[in-house]
N, C-alpha and C. Protein backbone atom coordinates (compact mmCIF):
# COMPACT_ATOMS: atom_id res chain seq x y z
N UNK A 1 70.15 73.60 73.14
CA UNK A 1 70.55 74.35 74.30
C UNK A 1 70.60 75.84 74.01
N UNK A 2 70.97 76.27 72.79
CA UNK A 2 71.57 77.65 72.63
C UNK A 2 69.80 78.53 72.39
N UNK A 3 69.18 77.28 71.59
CA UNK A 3 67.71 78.19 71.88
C UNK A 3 67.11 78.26 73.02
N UNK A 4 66.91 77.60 74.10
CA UNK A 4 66.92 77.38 75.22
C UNK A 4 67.46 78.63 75.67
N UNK A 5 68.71 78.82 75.74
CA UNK A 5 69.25 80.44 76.11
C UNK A 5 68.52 81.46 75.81
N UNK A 6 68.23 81.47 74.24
CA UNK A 6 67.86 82.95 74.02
C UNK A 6 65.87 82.93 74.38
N UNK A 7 65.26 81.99 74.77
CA UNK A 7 64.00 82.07 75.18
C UNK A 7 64.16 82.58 76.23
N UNK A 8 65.26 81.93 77.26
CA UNK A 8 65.17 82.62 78.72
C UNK A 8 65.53 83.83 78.41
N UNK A 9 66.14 84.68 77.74
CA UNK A 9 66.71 85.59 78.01
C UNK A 9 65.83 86.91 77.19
N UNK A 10 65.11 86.25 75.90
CA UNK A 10 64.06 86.73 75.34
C UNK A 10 62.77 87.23 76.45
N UNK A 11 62.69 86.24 77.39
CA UNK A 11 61.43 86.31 78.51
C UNK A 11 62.23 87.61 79.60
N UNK A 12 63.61 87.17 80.37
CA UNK A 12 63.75 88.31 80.83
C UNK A 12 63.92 89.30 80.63
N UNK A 13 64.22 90.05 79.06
CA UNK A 13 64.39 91.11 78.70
C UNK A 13 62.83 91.94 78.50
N UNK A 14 61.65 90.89 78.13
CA UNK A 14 60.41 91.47 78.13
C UNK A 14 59.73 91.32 79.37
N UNK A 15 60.02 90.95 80.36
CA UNK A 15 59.48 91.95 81.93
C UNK A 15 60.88 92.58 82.30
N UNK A 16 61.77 92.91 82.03
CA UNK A 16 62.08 93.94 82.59
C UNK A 16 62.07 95.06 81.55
N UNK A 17 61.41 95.48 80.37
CA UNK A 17 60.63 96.05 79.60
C UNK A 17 59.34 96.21 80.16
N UNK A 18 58.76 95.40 80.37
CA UNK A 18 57.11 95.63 80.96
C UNK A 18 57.57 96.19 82.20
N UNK A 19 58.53 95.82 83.01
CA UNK A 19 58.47 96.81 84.48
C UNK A 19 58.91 97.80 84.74
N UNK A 20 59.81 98.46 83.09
CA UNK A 20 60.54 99.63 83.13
C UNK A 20 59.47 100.56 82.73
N UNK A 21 58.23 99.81 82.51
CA UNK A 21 57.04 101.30 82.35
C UNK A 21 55.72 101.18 83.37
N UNK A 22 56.02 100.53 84.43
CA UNK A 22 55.45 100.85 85.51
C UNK A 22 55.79 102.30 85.81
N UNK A 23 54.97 103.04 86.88
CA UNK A 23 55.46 103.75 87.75
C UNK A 23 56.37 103.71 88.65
N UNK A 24 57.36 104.41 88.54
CA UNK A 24 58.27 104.68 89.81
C UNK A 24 57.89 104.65 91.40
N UNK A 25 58.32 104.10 92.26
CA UNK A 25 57.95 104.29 93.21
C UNK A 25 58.18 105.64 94.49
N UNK A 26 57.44 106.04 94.85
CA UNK A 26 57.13 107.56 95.64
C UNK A 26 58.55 108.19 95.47
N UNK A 27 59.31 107.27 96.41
CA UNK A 27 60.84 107.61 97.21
C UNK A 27 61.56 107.95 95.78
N UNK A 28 61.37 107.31 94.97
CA UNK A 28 62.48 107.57 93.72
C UNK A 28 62.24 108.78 92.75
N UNK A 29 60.63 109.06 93.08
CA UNK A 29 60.44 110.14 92.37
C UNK A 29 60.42 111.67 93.45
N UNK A 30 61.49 111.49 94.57
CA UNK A 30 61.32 112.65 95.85
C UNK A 30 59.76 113.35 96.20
N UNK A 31 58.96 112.50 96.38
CA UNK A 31 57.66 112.67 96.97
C UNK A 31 58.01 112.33 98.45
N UNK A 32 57.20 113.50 99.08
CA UNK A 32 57.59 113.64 100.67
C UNK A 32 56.24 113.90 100.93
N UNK A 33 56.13 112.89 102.32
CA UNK A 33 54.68 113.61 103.35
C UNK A 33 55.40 114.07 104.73
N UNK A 34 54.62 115.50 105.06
CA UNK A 34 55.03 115.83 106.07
C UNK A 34 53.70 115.88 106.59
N UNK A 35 54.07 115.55 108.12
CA UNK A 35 53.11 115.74 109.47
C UNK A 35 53.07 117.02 110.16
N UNK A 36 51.75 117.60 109.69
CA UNK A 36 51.41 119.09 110.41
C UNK A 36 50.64 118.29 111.64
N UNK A 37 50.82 118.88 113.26
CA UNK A 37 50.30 118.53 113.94
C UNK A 37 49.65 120.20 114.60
N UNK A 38 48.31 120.41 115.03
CA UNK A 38 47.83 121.75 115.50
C UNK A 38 47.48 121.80 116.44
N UNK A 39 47.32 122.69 117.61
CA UNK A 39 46.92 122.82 119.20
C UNK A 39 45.75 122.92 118.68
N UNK A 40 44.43 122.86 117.91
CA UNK A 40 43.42 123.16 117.69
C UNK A 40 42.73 122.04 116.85
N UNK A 41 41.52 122.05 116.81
CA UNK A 41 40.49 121.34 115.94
C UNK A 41 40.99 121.92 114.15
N UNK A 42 40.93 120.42 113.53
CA UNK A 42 40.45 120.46 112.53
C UNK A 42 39.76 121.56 111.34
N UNK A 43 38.33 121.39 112.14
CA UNK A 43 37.14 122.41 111.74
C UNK A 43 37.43 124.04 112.36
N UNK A 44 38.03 124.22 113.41
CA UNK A 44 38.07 125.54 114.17
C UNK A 44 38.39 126.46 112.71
N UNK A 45 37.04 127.25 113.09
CA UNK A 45 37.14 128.51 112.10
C UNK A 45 38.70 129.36 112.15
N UNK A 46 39.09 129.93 111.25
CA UNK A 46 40.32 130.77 111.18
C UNK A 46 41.58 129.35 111.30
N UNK A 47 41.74 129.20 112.85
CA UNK A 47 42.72 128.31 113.32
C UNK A 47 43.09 126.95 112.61
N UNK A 48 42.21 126.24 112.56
CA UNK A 48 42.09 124.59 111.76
C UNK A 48 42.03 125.01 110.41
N UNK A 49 41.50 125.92 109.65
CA UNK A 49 41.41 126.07 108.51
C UNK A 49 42.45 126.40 107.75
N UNK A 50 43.03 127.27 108.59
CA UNK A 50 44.58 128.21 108.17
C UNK A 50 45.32 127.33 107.71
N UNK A 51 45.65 126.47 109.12
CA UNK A 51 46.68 125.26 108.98
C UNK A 51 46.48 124.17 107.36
N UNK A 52 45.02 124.23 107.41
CA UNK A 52 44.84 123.27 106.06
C UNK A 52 44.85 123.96 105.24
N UNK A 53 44.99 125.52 105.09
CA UNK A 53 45.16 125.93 103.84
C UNK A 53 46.49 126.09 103.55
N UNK A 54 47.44 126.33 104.58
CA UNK A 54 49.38 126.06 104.51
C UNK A 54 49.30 124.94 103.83
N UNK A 55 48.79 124.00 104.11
CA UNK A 55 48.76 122.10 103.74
C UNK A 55 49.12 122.35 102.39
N UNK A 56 47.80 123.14 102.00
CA UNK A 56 47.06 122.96 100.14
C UNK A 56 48.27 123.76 99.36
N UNK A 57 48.66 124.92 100.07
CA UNK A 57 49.52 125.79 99.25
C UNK A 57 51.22 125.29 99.40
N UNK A 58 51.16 124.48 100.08
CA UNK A 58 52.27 123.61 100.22
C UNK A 58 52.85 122.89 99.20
N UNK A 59 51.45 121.93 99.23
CA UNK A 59 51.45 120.88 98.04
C UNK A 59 51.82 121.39 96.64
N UNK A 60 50.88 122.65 96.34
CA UNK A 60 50.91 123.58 95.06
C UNK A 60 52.06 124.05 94.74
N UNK A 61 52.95 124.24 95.71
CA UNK A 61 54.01 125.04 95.39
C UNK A 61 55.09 124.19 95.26
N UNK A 62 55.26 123.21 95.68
CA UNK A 62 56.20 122.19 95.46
C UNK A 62 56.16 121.17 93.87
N UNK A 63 54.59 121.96 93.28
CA UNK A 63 53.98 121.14 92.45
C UNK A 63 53.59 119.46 93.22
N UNK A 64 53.19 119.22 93.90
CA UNK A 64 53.05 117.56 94.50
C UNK A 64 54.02 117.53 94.80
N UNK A 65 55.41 117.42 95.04
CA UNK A 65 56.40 116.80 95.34
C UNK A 65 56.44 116.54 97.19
N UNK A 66 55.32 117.36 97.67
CA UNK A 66 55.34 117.27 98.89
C UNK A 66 53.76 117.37 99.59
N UNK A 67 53.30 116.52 100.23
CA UNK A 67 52.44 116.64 100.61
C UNK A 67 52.62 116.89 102.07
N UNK A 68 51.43 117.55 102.88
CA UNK A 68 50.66 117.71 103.69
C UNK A 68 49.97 116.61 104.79
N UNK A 69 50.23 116.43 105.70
CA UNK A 69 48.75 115.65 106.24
C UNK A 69 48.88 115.94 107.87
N UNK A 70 47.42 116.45 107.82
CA UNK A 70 47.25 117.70 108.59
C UNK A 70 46.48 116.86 109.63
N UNK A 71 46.97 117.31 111.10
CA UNK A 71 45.98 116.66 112.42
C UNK A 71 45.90 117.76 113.35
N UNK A 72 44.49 117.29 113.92
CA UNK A 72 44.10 118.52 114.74
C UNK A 72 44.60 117.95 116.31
N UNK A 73 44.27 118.83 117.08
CA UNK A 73 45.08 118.79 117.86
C UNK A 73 44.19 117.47 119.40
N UNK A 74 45.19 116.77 119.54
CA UNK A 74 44.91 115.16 120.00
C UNK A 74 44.68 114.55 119.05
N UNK A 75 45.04 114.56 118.22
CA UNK A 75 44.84 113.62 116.76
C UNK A 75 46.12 112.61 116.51
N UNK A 76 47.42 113.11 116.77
CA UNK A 76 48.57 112.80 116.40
C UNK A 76 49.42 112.47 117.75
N UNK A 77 49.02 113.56 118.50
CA UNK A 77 49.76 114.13 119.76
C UNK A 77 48.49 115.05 120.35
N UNK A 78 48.78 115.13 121.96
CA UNK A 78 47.79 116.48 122.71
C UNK A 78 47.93 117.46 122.20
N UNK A 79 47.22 118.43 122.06
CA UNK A 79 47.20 119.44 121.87
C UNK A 79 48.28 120.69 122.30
N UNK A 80 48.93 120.38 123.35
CA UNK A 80 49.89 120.96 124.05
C UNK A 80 51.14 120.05 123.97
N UNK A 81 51.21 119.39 122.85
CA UNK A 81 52.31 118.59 122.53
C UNK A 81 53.16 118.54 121.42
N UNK A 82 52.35 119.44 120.57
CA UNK A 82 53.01 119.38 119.47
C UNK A 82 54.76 120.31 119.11
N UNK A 83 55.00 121.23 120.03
CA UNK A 83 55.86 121.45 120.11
C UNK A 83 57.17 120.56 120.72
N UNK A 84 56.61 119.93 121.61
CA UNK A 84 57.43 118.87 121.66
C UNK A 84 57.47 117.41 120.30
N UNK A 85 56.76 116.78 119.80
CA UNK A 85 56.66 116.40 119.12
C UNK A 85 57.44 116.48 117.62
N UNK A 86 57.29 118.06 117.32
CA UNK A 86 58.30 118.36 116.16
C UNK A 86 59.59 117.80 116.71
N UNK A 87 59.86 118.71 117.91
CA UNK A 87 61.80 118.36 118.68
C UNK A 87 61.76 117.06 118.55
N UNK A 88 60.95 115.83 118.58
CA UNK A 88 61.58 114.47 118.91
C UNK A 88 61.30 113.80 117.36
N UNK A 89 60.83 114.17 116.22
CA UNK A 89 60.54 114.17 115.09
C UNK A 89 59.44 113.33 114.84
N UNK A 90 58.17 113.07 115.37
CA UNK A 90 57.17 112.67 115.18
C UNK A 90 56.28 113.17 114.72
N UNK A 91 56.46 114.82 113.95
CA UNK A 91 55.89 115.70 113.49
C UNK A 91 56.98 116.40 112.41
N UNK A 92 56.49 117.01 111.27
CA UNK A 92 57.47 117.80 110.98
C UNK A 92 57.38 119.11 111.55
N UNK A 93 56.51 119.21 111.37
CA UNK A 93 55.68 120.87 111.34
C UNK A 93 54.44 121.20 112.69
N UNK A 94 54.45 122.25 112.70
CA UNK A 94 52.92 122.71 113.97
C UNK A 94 52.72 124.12 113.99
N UNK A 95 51.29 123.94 114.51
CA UNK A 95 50.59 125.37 113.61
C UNK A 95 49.93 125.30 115.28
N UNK A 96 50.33 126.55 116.08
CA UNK A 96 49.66 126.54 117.69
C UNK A 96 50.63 128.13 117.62
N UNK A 97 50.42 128.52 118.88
CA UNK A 97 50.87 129.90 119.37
C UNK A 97 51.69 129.63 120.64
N UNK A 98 52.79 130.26 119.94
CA UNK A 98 54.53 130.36 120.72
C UNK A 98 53.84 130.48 122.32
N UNK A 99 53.42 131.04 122.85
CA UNK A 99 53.25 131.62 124.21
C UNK A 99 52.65 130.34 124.65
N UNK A 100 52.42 129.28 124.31
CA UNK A 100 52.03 127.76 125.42
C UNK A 100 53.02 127.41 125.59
N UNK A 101 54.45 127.82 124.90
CA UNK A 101 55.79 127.03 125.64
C UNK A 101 56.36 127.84 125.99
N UNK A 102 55.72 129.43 127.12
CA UNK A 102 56.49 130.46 128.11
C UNK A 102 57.12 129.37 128.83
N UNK A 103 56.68 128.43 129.31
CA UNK A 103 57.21 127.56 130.33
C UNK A 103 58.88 126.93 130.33
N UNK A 104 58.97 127.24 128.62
CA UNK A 104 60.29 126.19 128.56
C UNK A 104 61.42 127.75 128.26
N UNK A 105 60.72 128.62 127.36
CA UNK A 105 61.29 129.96 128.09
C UNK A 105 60.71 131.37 127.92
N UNK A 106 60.28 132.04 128.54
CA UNK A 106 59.56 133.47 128.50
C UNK A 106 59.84 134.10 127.02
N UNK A 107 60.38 133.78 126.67
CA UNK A 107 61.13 134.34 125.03
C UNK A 107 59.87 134.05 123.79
N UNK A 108 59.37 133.01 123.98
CA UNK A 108 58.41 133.03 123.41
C UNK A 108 57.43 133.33 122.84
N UNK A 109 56.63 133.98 124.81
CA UNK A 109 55.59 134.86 124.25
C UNK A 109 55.95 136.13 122.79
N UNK A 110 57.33 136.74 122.94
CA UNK A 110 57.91 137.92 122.12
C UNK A 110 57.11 137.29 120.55
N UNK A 111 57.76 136.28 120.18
CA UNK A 111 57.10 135.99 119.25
C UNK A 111 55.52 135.38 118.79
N UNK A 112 54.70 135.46 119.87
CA UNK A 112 53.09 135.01 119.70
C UNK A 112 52.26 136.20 119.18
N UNK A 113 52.45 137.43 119.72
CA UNK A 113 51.66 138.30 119.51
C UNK A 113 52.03 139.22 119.22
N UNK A 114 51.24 140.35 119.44
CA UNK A 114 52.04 142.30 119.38
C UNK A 114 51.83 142.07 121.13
N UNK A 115 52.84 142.46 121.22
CA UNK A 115 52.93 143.35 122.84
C UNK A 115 53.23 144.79 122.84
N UNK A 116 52.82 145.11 124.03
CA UNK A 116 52.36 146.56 124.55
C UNK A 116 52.01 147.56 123.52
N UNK A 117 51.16 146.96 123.27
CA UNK A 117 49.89 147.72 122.68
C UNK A 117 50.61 148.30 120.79
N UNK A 118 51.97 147.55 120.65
CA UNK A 118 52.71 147.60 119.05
C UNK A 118 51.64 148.14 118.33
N UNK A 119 52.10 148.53 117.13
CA UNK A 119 50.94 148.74 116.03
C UNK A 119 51.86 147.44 114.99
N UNK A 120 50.61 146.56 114.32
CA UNK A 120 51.53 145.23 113.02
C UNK A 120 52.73 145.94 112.54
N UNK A 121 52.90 147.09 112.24
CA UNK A 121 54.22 147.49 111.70
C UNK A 121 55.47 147.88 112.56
N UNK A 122 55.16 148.10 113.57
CA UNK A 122 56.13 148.16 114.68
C UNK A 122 56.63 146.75 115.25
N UNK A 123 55.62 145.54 115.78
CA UNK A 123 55.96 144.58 116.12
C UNK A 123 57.20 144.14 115.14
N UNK A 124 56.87 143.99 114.02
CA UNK A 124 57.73 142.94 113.05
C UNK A 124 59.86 143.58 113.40
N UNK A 125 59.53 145.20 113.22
CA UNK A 125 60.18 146.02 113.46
C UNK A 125 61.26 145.72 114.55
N UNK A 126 60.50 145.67 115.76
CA UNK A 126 61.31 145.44 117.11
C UNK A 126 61.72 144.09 116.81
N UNK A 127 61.10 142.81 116.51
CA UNK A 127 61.53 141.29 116.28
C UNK A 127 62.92 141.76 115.74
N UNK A 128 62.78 142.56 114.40
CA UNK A 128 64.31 142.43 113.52
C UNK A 128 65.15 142.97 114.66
N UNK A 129 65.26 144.27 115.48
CA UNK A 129 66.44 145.17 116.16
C UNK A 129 66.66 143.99 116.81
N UNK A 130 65.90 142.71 117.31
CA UNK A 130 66.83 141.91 118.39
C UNK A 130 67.08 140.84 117.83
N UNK A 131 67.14 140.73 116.81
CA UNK A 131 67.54 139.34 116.10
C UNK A 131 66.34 138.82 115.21
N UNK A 132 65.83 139.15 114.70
CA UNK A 132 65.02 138.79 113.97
C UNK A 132 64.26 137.79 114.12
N UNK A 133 63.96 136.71 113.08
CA UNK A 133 62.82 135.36 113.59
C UNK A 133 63.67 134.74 113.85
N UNK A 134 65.05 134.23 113.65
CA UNK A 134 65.96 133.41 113.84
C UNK A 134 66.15 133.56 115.28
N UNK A 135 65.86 134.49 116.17
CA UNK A 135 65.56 134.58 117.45
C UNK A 135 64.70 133.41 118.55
N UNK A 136 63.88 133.24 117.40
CA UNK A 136 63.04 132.79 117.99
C UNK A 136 63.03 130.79 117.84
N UNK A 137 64.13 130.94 116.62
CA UNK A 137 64.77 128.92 116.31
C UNK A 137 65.63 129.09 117.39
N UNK A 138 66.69 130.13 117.91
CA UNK A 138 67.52 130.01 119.48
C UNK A 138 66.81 129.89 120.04
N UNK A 139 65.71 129.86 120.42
CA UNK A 139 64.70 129.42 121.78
C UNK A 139 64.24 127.97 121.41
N UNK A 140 64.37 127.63 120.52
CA UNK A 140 63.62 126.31 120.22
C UNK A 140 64.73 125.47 120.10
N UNK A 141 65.62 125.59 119.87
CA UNK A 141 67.10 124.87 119.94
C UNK A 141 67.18 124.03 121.08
């Protein structure tokens, strides 16, 4: 009987040896995928590309710990959806221009572009005197 014991116990100590040098699984080693969703194509020169190059420098900078996975726009969600989409968390992230959701509030556009005719160093400028970008998470709130 007592050898009997130490065979079983001989056998479970060598798989859970053999399974303590498997790989870890994703979750235990904090590997994250996030969902970029874009109002635009994929391929769209500048626009689709940008977004996949945030993806790449994402990944890099986290060293892997976080990936990317990037959809163009009706891929995931419409194209005019992805702002909603982040709010209900079916997205993490979205790469489109503030001024398609004037609708939910005019505040928006402030942050899409330069207005009245700004020069790049002035725009950023006026954003800070009224609250800076955090201005612009109170509109999305």
């Amino acid at each position: 009987m007592k050898r009997r014991k130490f065979v079983q116990g001989a056998a479970t100590a060598g798989v859970a040896a053999a399974a303590s040098t498997l790989a870890a699984p994703a979750i235990s080693q904090g590997l994250k995928e996030w969902k970029l969703a874009m109002s635009w194509p994929l391929n769209s020169p500048g626009l689709g590309t940008s977004g996949q190059r945030v993806a790449q420098r994402i990944t890099q900078l986290s060293g892997g710990k976080i990936s990317v996975k990037v959809y163009g726009g009706g891929e995931l969600v419409p194209a005019f959806g992805v702002f909603d989409a982040v709010s209900a968390g079916d997205a993490d992230m979205y790469h489109s221009a503030e001024y398609y959701w004037q609708g939910k509030h005019k505040g928006f556009n402030f942050f899409t572009a330069v207005p009245n005719a700004e020069t790049a160093i002035q725009h950023p400028a006026k954003v800070k005197k009224y609250g800076g970008p955090e201005g612009g998470g109170e509109l999305a709130a």
